[in-house]
Protein backbone atom coordinates (compact mmCIF):
# COMPACT_ATOMS: atom_id res chain seq x y z
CA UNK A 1 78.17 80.34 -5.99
CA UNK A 2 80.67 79.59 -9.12
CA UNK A 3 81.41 76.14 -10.57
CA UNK A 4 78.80 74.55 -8.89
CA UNK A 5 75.34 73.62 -8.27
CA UNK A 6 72.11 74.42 -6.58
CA UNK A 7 69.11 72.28 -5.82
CA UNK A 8 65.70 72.60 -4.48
CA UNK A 9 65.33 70.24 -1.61
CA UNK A 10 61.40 68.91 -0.84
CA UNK A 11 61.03 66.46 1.84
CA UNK A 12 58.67 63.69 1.37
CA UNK A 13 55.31 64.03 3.99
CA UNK A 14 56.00 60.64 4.98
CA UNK A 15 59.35 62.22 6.66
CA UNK A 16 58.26 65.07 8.22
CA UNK A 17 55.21 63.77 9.66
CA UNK A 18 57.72 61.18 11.47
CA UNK A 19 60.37 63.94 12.41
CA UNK A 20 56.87 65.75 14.06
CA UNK A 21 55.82 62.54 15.62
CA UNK A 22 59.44 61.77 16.92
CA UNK A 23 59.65 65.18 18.26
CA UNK A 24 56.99 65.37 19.78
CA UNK A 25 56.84 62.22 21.78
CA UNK A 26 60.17 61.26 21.95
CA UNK A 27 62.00 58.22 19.87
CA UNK A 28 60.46 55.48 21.85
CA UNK A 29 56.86 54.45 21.78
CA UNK A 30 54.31 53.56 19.38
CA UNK A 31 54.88 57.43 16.82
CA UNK A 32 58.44 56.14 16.85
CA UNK A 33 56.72 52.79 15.53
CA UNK A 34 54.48 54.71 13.19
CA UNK A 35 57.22 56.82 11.80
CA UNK A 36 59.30 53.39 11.33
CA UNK A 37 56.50 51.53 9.07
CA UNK A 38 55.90 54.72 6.85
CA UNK A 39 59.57 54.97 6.42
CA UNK A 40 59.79 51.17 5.69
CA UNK A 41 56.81 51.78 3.41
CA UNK A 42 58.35 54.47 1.40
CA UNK A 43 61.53 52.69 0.94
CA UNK A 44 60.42 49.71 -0.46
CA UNK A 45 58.77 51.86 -2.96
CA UNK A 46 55.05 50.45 -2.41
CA UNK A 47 52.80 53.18 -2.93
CA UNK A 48 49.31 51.78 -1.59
CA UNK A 49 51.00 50.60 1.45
CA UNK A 50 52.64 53.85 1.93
CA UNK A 51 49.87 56.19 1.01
CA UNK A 52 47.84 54.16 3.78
CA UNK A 53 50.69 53.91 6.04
CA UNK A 54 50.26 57.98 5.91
CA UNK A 55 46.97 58.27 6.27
CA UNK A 56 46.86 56.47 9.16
CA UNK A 57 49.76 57.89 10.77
CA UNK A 58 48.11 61.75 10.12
CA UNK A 59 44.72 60.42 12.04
CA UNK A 60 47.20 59.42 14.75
CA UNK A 61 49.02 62.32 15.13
CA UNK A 62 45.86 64.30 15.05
CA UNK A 63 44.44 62.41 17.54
CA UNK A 64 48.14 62.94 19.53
CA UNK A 65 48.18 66.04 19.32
CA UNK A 66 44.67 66.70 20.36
CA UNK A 67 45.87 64.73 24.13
CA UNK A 68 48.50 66.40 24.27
CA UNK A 69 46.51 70.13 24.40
CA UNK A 70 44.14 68.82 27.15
CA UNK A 71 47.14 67.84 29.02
CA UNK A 72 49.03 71.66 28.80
CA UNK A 73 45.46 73.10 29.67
CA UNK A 74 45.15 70.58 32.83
CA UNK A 75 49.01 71.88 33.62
CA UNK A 76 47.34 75.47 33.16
CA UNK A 77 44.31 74.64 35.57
CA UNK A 78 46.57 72.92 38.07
CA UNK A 79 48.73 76.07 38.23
CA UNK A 80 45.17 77.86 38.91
CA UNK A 81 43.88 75.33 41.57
CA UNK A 82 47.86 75.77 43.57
CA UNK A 83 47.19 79.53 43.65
CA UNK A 84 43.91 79.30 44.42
CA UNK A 85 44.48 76.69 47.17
CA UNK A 86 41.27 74.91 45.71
CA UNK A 87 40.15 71.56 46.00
CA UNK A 88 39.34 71.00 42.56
CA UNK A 89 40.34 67.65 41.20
CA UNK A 90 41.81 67.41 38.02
CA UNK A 91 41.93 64.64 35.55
CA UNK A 92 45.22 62.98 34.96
CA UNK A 93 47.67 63.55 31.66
CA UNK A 94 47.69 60.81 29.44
CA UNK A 95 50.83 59.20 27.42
CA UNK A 96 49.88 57.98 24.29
CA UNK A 97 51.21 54.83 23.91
CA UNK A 98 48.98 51.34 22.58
CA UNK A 99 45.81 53.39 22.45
CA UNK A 100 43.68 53.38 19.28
CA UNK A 101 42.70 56.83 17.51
CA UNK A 102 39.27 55.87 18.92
CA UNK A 103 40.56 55.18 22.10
CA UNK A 104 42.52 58.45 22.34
CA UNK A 105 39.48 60.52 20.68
CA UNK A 106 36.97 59.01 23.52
CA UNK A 107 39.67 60.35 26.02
CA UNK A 108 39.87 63.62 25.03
CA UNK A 109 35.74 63.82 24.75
CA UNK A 110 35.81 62.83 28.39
CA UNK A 111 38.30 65.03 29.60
CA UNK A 112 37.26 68.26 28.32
CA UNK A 113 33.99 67.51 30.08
CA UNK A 114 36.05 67.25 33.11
CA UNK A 115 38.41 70.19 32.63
CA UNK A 116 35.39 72.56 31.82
CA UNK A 117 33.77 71.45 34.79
CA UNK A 118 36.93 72.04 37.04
CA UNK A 119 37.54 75.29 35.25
CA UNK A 120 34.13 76.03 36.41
CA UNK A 121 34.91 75.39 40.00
CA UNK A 122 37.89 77.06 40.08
CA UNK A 123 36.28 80.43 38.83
CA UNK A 124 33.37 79.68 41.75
CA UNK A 125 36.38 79.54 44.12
CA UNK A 126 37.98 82.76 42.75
CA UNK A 127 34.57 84.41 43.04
CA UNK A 128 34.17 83.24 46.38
CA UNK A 129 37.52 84.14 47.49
CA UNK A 130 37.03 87.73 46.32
CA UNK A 131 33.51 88.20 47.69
CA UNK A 132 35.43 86.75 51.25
CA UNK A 133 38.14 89.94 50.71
CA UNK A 134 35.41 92.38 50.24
CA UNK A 135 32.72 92.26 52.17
CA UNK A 136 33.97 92.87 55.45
CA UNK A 137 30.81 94.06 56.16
CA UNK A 138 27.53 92.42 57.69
CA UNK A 139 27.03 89.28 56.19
CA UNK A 140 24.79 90.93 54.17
CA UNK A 141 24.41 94.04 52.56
CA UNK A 142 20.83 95.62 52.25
CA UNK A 143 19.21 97.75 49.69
CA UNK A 144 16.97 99.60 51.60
CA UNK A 145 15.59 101.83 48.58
CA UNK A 146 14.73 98.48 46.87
CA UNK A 147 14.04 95.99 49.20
CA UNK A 148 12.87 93.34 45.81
CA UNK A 149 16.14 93.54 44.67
CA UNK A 150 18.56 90.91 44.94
CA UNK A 151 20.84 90.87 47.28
CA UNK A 152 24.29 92.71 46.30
CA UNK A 153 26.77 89.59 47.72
CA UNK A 154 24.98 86.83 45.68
CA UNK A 155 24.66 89.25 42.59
CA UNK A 156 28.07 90.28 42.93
CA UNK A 157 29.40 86.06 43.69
CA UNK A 158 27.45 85.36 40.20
CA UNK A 159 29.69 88.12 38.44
CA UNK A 160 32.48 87.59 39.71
CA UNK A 161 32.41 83.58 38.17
CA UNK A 162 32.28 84.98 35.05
CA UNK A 163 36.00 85.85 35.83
CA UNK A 164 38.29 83.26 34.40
CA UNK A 165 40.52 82.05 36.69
CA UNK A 166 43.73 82.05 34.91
CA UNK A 167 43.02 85.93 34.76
CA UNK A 168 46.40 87.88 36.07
CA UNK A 169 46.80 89.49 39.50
CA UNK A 170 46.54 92.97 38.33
CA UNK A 171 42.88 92.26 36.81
CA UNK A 172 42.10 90.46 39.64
CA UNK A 173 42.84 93.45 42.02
CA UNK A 174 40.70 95.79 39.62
CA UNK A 175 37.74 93.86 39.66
CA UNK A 176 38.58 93.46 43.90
CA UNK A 177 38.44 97.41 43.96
CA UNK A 178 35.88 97.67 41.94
CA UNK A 179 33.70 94.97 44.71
CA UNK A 180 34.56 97.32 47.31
CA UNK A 181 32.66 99.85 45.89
CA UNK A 182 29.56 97.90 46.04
CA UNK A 183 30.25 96.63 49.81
CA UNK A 184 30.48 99.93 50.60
CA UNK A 185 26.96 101.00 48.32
CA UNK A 186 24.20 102.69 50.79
CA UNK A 187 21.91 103.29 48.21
CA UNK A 188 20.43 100.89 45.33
CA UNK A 189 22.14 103.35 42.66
CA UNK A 190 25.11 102.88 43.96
CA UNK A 191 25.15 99.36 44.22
CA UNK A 192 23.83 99.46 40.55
CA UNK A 193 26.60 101.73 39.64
CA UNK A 194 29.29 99.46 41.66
CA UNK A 195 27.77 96.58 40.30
CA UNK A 196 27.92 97.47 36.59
CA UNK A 197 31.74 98.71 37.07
CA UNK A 198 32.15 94.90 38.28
CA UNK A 199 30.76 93.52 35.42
CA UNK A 200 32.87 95.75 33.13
CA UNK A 201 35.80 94.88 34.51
CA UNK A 202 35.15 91.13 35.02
CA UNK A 203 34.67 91.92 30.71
CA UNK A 204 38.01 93.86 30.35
CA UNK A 205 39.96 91.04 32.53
CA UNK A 206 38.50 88.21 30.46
CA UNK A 207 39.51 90.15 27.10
CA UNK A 208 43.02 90.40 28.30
CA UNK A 209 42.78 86.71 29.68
CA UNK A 210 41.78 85.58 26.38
CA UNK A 211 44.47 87.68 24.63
CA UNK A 212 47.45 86.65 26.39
CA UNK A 213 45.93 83.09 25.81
CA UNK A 214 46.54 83.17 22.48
CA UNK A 215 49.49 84.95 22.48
CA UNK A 216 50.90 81.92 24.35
CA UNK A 217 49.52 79.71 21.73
CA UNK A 218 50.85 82.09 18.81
CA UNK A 219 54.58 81.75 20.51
CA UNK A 220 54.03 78.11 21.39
CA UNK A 221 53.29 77.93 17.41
CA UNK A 222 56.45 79.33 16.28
CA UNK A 223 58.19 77.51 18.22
CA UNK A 224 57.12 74.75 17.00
CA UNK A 225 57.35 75.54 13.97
CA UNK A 226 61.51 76.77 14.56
CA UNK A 227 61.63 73.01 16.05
CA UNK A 228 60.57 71.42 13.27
CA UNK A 229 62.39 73.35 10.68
CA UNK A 230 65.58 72.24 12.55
CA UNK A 231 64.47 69.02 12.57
CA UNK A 232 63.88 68.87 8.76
CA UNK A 233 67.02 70.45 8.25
CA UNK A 234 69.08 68.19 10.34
CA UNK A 235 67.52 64.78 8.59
CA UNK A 236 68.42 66.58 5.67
CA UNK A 237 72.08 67.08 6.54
CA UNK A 238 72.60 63.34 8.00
CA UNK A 239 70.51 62.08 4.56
CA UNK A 240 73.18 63.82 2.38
CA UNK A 241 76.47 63.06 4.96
CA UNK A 242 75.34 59.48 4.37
CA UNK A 243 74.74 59.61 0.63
CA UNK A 244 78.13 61.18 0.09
CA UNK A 245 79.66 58.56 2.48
CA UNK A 246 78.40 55.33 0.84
CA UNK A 247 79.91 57.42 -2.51
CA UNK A 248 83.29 56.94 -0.78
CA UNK A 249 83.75 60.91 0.21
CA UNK A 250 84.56 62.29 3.59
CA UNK A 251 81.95 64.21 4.58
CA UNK A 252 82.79 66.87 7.66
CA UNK A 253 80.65 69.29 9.55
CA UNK A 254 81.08 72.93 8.89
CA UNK A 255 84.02 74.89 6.83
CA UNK A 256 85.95 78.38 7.43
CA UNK A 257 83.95 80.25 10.03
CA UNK A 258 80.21 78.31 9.77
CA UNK A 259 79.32 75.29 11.95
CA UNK A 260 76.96 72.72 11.09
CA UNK A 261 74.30 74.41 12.65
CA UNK A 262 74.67 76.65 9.96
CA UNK A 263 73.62 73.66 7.43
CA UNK A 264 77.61 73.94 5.98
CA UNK A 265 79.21 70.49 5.15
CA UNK A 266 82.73 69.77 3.61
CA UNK A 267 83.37 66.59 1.04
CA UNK A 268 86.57 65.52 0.64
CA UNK A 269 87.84 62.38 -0.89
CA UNK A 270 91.00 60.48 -0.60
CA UNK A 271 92.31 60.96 -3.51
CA UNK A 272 91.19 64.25 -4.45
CA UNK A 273 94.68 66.17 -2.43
CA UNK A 274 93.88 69.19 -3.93
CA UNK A 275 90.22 69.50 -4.15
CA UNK A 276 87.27 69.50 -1.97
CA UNK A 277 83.20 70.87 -2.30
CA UNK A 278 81.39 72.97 -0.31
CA UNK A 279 78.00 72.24 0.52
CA UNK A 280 75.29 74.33 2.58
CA UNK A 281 72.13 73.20 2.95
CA UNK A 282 69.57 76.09 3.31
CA UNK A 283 65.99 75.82 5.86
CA UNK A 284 65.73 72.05 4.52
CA UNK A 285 64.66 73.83 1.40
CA UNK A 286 67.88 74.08 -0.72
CA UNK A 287 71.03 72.63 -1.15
CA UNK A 288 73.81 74.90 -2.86
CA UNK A 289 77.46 72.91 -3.70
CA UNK A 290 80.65 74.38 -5.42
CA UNK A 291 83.97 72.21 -6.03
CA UNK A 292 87.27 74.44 -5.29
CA UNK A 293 90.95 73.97 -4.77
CA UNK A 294 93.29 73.64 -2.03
CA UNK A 295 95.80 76.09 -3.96
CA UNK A 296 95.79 78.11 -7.55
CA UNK A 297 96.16 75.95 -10.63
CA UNK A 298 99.52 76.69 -11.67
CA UNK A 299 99.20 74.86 -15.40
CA UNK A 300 97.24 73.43 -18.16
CA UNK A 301 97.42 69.68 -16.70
CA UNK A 302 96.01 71.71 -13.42
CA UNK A 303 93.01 72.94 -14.87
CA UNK A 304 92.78 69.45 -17.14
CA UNK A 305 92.13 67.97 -13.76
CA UNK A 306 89.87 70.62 -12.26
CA UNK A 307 87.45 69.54 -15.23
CA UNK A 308 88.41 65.80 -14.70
CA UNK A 309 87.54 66.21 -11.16
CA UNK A 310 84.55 68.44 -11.72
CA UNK A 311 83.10 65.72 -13.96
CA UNK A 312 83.45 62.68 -11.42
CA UNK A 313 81.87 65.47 -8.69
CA UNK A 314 78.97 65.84 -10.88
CA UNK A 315 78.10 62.13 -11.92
CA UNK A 316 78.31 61.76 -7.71
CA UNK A 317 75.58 64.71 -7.31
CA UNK A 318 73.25 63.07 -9.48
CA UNK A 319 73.91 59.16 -8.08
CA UNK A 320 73.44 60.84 -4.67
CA UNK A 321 70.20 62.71 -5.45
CA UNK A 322 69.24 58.56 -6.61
CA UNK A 323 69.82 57.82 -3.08
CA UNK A 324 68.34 60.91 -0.95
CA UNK A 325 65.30 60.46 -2.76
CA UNK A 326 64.58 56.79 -1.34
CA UNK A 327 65.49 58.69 1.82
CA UNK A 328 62.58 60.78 1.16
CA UNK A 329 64.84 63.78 -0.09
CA UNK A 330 63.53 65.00 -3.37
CA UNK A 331 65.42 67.70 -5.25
CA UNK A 332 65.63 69.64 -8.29
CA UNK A 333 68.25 71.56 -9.69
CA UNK A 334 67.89 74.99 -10.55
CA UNK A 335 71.25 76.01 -11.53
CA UNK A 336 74.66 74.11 -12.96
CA UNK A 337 77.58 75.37 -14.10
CA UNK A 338 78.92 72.83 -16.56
CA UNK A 339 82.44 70.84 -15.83
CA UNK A 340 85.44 73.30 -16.93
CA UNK A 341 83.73 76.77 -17.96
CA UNK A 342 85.14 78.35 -15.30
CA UNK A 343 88.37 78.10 -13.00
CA UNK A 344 87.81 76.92 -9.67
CA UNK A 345 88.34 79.35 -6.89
CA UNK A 346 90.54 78.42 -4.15
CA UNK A 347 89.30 77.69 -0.81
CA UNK A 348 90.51 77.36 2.78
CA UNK A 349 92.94 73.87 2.87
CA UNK A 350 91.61 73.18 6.51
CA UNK A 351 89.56 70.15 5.40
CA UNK A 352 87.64 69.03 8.53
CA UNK A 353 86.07 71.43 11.62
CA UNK A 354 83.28 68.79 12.94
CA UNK A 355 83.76 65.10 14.28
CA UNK A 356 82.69 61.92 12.49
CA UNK A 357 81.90 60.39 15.88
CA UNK A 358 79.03 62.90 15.87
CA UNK A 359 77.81 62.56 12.80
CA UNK A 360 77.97 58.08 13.81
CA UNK A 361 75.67 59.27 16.38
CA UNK A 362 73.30 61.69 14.49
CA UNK A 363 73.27 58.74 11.71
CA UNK A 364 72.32 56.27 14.61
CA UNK A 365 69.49 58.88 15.45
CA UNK A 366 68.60 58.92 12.07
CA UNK A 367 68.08 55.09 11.74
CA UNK A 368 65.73 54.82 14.36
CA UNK A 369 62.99 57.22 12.43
């Protein structure tokens, strides 16, 4: 990008630990309080405070975090125990709120006791239900050739709860077929035979379980992870709108065909008629800016104010940088092109594509990190 600038932009942890926090649970609540004090902390410049303000929020958010997983399993298992029509009780989610790490820690201890134990159940249940569809047969089916060995229903019941419950309808009816063979076994081979089938299946269903398990928590991941980015990106964009507005430019959302979601920003000032900078801010991760004209400069006293102008727009860059990094908004430039070296290209005259009554309520949003 000519006459211009570009910036490496790092966010301090202290910030995106509170946009993940914030996110996560919401604005209200005691992470929104959290994500206050290390904010608070980092502004007044008092690095012990800060650095312990951090610490202490990361053991929180750990310990968040950690809740909030037992809660989407307990979702999982309750989705289970509806299909199932089980009567497995469940324990309740938990909002974190005024607990202590400890408190929240001791919580999740108990409750994966309690979710294990109703996963448990609810693979007994499956199990049972299965055994129910298959042996329409005597209550019991006999081995005759090996009278010693155990009996095929309560061999196949004990396999069978080795099938997690969350495992998908189409395993489910293979290991069902697979039963029938052994409900319909005359001989102790081919109840063996039936039997091992079973227990292959039951294998191949919970390998597939397992997979799609952590497929779910791979996309849940980058989800995330997209969520968060935007999130960075967007404190980013409302740290630099109000930089450049306390600087006394006018700072509007998108130019030509980008919107804001784009990371694309217009500065104008009052009385700059024939000049304005574009700004894009890249993934929260780089800031690129370039000063251009409304229309061609037509003569010298033209291109004496390009570099007049170019001049005040670089002493603002660097008094702005000042101020983004007590917002937690450190950057470096990479590349400058010095005031006058080249002529400015013209740009589009439309000066303004967004709404400042927008931005009032993104900076609002901001403010209550």
């Amino acid at each position: 990008m000519s006459s211009g600038v570009e910036a490496d932009i790092v966010l301090d942890a202290a910030v995106v630990l509170t946009l993940g926090m914030n996110r996560v649970l919401g604005r209200g609540g005691e992470a929104a309080g959290r994500g206050a004090q290390l904010l608070a902390a980092l502004a007044a410049g008092r690095a012990e405070a800060r650095a312990a303000a951090l610490a202490e929020a990361e053991t929180y958010e750990r310990a968040v975090r950690e809740v909030l997983a037992r809660n989407a399993r307990a979702e999982e298992l309750a989705r289970t125990r509806a299909e199932l029509d089980a009567d497995v009780p469940l324990p309740a989610p938990l909002t974190p709120g005024e607990e202590t790490v400890a408190e929240l820690t001791a919580w999740c201890a108990a409750t994966d006791r309690a979710l294990d134990t109703a996963e448990a159940r609810l693979a007994g249940a499956l199990a049972a239900r299965v055994g129910e569809q298959v042996f329409a047969l005597p209550d019991r089916v006999a081995v005759p050739e090996r009278p010693a060995a155990p009996d095929a229903r309560d061999a196949l019941e004990r396999v069978l709860a080795r099938l997690l419950p969350d495992a998908a309808g189409p395993d489910r009816d293979a290991v069902a077929a697979a039963a029938r063979l052994l409900a319909a076994a005359t001989t102790a081979e081919d109840a063996d035979t039936a039997l091992t089938e079973v227990r292959l299946r039951v294998r191949d269903a919970n390998a597939r379980t397992r997979e799609r398990r952590a497929d779910e928590k791979r996309r849940a991941e980058r989800a995330e992870a997209a969520e968060q980015a935007a999130a960075e990106r967007g404190y980013v964009l409302e740290a630099i709108t109000t930089a450049f507005e306390e600087l006394g430019y006018e700072v509007h959302d998108g130019f030509e065909t980008l919107t804001a979601s784009d990371g694309a920003l217009l500065l104008t000032r009052g009385d700059w008629p024939d000049h304005s900078v574009k700004m894009r801010v890249e993934d929260a991760g780089r800031v690129r800016a370039a000063m251009v004209r409304g229309r061609a400069a037509r003569s010298a006293d033209d291109r004496r104010l390009d570099a007049e102008r170019e001049e005040e727009w670089c002493a603002a860059f660097e008094r702005a940088r000042t101020r983004l990094a007590a917002s937690g908004v450190a950057s470096e430039v990479t590349w400058r092109l010095d005031p006058g070296v080249h002529e400015l290209p013209v740009g589009d005259p439309a000066r303004q594509t967004g709404t400042r009554g927008g931005r009032r309520e993104r900076g609002r949003e901001r403010r209550e990190l």
